[in-house]
N, C-alpha and C. Protein backbone atom coordinates (compact mmCIF):
# COMPACT_ATOMS: atom_id res chain seq x y z
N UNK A 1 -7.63 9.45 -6.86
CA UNK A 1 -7.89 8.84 -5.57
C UNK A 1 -7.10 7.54 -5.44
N UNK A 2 -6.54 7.62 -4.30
CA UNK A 2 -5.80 6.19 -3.68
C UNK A 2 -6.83 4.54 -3.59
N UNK A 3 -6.13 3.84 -4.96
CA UNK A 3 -7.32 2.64 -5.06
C UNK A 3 -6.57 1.30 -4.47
N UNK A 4 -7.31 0.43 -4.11
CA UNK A 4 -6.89 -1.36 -3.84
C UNK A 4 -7.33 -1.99 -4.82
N UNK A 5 -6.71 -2.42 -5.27
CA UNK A 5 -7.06 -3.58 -6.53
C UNK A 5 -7.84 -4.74 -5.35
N UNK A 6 -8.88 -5.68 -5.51
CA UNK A 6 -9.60 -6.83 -4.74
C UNK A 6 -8.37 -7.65 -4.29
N UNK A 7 -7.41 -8.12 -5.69
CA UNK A 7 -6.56 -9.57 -5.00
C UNK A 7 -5.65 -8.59 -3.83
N UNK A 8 -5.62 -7.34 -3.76
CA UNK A 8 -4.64 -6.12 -2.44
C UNK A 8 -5.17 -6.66 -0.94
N UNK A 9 -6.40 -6.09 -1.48
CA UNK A 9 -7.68 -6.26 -0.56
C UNK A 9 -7.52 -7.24 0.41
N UNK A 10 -7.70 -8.66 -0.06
CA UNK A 10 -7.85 -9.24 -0.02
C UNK A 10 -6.50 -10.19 0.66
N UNK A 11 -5.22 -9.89 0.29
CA UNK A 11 -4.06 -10.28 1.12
C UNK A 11 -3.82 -9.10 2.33
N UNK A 12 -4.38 -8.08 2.06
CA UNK A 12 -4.24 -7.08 3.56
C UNK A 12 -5.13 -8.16 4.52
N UNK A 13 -6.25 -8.20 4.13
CA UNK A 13 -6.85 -8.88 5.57
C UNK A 13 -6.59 -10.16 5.67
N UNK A 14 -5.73 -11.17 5.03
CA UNK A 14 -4.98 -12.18 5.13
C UNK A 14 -3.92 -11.66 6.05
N UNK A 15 -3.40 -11.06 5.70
CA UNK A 15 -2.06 -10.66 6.48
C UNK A 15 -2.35 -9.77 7.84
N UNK A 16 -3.50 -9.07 8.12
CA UNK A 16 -3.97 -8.72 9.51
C UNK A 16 -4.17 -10.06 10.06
N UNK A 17 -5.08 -11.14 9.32
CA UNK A 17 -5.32 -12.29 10.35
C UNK A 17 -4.14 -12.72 10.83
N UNK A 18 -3.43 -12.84 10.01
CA UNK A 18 -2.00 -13.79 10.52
C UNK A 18 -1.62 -13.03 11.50
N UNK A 19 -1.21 -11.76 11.47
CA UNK A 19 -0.22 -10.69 12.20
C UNK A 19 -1.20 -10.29 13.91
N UNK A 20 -2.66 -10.81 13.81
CA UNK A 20 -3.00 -10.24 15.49
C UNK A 20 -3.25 -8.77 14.91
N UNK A 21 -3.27 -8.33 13.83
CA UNK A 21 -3.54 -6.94 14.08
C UNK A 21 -5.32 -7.10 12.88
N UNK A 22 -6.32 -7.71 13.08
CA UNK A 22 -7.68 -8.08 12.50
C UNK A 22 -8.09 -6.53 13.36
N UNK A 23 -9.06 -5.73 12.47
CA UNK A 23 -9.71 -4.87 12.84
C UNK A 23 -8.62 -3.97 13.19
N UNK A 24 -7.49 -3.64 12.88
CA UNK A 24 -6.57 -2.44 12.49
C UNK A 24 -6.49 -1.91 11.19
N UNK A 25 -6.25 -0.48 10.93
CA UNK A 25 -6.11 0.00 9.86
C UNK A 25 -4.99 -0.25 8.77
N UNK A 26 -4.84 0.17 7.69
CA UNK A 26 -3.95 -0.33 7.01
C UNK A 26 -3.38 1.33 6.83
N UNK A 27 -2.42 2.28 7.05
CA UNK A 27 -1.50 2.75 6.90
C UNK A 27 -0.88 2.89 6.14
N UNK A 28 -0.82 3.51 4.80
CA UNK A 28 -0.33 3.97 3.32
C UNK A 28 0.44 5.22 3.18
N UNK A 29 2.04 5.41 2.56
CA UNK A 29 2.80 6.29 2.87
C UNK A 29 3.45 6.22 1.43
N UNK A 30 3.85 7.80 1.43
CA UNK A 30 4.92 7.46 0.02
C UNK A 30 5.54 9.12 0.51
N UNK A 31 6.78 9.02 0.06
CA UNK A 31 7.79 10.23 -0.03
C UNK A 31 8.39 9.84 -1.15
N UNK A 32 8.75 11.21 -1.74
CA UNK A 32 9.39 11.56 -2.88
C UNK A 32 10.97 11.69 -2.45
N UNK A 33 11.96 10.81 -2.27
CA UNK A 33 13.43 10.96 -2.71
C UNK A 33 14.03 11.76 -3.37
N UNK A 34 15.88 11.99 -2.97
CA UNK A 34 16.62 13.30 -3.33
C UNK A 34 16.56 12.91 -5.42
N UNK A 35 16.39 11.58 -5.37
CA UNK A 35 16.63 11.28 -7.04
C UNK A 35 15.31 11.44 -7.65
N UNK A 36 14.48 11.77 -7.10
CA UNK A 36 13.04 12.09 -7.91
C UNK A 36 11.81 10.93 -7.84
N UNK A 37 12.39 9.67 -7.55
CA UNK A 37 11.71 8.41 -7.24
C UNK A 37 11.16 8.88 -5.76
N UNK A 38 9.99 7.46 -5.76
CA UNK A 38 8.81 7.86 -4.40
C UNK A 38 9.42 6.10 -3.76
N UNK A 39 9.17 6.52 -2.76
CA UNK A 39 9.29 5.11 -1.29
C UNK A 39 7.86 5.29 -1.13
N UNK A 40 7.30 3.78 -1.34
CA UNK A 40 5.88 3.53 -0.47
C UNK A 40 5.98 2.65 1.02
N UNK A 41 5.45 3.06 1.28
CA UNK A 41 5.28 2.12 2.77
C UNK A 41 3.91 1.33 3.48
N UNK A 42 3.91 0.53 4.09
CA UNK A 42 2.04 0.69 4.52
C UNK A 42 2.46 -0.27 5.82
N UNK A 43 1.65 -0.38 6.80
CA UNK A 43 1.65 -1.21 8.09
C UNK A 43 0.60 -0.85 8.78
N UNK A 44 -0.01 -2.09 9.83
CA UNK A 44 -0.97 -1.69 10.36
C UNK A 44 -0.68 -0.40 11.79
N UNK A 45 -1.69 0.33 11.68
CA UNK A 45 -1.96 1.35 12.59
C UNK A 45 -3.14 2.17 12.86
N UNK A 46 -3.26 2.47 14.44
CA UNK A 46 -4.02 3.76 14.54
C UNK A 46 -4.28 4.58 14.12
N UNK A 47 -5.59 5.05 13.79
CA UNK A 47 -5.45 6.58 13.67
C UNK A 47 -4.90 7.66 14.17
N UNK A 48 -4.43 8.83 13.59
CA UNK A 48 -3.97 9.94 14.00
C UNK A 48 -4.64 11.15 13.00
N UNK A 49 -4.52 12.58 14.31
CA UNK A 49 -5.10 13.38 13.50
C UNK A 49 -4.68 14.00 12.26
N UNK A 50 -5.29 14.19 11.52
CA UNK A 50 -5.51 14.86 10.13
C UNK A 50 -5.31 13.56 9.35
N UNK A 51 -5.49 12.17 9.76
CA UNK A 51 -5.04 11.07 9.06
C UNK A 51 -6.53 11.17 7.28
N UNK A 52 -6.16 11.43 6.41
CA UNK A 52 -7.64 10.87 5.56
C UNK A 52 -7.79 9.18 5.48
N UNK A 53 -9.21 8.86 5.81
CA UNK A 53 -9.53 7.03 6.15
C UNK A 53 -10.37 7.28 4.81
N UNK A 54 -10.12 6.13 4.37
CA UNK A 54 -10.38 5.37 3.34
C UNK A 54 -10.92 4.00 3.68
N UNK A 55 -12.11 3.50 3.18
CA UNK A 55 -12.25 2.17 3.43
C UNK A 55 -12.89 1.30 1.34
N UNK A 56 -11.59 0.29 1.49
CA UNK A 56 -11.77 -0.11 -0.26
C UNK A 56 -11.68 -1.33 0.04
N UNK A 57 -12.90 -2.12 -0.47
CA UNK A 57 -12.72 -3.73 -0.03
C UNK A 57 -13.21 -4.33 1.26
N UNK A 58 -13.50 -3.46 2.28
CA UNK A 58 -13.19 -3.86 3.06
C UNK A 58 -12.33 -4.29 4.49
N UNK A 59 -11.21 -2.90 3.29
CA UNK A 59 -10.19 -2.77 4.23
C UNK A 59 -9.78 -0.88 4.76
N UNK A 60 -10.08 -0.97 5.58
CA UNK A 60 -9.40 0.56 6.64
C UNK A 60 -8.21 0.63 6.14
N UNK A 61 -8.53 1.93 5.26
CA UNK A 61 -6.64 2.81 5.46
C UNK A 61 -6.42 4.28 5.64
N UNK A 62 -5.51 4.86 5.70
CA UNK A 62 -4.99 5.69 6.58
C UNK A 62 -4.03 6.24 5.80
N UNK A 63 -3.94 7.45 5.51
CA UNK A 63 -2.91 8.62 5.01
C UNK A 63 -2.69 9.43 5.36
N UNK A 64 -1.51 9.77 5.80
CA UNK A 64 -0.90 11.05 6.45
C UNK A 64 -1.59 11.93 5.43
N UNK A 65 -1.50 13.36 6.02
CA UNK A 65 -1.04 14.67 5.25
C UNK A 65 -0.54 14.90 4.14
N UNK A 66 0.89 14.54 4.47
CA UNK A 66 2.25 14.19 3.36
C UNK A 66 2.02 13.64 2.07
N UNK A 67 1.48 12.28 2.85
CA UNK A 67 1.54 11.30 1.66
C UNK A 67 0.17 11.53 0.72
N UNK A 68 -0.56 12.20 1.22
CA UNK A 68 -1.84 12.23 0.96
C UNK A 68 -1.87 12.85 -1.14
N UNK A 69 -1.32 14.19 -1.34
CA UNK A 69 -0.94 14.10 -2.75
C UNK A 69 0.01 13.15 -3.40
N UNK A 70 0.57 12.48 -3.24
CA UNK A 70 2.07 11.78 -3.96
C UNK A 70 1.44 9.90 -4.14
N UNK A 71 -0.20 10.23 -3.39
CA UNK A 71 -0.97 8.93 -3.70
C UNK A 71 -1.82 8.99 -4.08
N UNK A 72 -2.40 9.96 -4.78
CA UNK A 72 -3.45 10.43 -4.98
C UNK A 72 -3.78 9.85 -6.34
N UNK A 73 -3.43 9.39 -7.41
CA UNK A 73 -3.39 8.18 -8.31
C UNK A 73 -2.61 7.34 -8.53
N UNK A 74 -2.67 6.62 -7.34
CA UNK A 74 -1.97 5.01 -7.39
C UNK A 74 -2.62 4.25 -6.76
N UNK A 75 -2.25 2.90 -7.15
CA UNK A 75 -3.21 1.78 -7.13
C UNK A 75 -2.10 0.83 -6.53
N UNK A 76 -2.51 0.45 -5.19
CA UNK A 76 -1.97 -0.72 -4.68
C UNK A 76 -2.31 -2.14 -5.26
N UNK A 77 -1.36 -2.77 -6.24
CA UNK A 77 -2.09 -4.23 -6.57
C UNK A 77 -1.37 -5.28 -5.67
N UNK A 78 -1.92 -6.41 -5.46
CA UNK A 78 -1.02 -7.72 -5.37
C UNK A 78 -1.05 -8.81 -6.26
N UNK A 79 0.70 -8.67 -6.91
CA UNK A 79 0.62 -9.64 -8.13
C UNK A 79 1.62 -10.85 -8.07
N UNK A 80 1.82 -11.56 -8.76
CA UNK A 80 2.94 -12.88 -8.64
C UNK A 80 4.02 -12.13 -10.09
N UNK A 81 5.05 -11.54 -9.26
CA UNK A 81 6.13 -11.36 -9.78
C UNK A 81 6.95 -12.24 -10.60
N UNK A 82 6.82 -13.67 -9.80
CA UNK A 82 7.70 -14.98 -10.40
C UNK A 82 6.63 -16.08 -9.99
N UNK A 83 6.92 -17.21 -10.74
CA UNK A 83 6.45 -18.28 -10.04
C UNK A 83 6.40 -18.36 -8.55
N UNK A 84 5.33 -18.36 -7.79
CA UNK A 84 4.78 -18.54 -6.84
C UNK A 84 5.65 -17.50 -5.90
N UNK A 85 6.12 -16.32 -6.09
CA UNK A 85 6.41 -15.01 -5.90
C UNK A 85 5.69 -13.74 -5.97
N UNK A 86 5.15 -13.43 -5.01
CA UNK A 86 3.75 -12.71 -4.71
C UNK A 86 4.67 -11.48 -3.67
N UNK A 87 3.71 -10.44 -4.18
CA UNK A 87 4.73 -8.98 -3.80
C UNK A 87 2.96 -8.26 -4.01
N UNK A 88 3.45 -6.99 -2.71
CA UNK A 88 2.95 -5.72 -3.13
C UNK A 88 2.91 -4.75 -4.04
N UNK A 89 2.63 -3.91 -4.75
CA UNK A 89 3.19 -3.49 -5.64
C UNK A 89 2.40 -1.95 -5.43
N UNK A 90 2.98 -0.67 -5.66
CA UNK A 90 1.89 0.04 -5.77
C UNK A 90 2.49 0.77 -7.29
N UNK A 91 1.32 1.04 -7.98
CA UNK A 91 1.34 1.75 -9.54
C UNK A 91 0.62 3.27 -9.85
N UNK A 92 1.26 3.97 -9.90
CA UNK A 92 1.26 5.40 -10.40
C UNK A 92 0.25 4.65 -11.77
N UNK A 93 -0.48 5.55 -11.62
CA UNK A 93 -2.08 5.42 -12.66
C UNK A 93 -1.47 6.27 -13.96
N UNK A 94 -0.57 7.24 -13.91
CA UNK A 94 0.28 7.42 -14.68
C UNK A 94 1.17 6.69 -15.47
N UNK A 95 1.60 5.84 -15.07
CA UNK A 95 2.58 4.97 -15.41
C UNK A 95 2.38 3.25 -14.79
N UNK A 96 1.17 3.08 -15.61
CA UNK A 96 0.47 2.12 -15.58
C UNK A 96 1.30 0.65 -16.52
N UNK A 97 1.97 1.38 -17.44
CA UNK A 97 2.27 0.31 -18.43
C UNK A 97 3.83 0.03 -18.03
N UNK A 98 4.47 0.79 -16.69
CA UNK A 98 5.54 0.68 -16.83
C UNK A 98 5.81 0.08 -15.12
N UNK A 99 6.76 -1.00 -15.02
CA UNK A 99 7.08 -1.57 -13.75
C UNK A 99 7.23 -0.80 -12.56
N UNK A 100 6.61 -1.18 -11.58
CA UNK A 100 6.56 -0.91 -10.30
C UNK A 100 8.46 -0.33 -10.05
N UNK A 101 8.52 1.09 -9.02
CA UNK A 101 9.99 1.43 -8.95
C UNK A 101 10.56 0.29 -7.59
N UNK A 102 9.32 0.83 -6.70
CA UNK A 102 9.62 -0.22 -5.72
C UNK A 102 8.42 -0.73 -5.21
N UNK A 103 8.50 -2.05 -4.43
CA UNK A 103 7.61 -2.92 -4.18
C UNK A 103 7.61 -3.53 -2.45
N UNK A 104 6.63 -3.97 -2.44
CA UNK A 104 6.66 -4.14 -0.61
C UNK A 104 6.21 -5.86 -0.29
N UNK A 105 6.96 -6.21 -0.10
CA UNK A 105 7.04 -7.79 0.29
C UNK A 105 5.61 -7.82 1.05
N UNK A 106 5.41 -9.18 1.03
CA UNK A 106 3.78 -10.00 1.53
C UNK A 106 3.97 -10.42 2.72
N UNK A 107 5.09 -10.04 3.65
CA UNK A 107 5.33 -10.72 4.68
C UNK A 107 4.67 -9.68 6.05
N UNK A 108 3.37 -9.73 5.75
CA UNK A 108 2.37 -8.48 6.49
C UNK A 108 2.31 -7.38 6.93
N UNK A 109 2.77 -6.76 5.43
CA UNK A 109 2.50 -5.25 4.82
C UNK A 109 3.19 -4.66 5.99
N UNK A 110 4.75 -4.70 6.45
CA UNK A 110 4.58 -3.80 7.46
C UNK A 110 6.26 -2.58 6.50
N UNK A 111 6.66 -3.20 5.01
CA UNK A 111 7.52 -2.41 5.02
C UNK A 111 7.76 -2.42 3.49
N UNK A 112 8.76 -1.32 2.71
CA UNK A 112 8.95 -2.06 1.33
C UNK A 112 10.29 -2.08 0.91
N UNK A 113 11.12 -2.39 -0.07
CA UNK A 113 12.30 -2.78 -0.59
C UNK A 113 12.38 -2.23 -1.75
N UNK A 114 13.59 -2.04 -2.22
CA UNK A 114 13.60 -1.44 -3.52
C UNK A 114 13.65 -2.39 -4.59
């Protein structure tokens, strides 16, 4: 099952307050790439049908169809990468001991970077 670590939690609804989008869902995505690596994504949004809602923390989220197996054990954390360098991160529960492939900037969850 698709988890939020608390400090996740906890900068999602930081980052709804800031963004005007308070009491929107949080929106969680991942596709699998031609090289075998996954793209995560997340931003606030509506529901849509066949969406599965999740509520962890406190916070509303939202999974396509698609994405719905390819997240099915990973764990969104938010950690400090560098000194006072704070990133999204999401972690395959699989591959727990090994660095995030890609990561999604704190600048209110709306995208991620490699």
């Amino acid at each position: 099952m698709f988890t939020v670590t608390p400090s996740a939690s906890q900068e999602i609804l930081a980052a709804a307050a800031r963004s005007n989008a308070a009491g929107m869902a949080l929106r969680v995505a991942a596709r699998q790439v031609a090289d075998g690596s996954i793209e995560y994504g997340m931003g606030f949004d509506e529901p849509r049908d066949g969406d599965m809602p999740l509520q962890v923390h406190g916070v509303d989220l939202l999974i396509a169809p698609p994405s719905q197996p390819i997240l099915q054990a990973v764990v969104l954390d938010f950690v400090e990468m560098g000194p006072g360098n704070f990133s999204f991160i999401f972690v395959p529960e699989d591959a727990a001991a090994e660095p995030p492939a890609k990561t999604c900037g704190s600048g209110g969850c709306s995208g991620c970077s490699a």
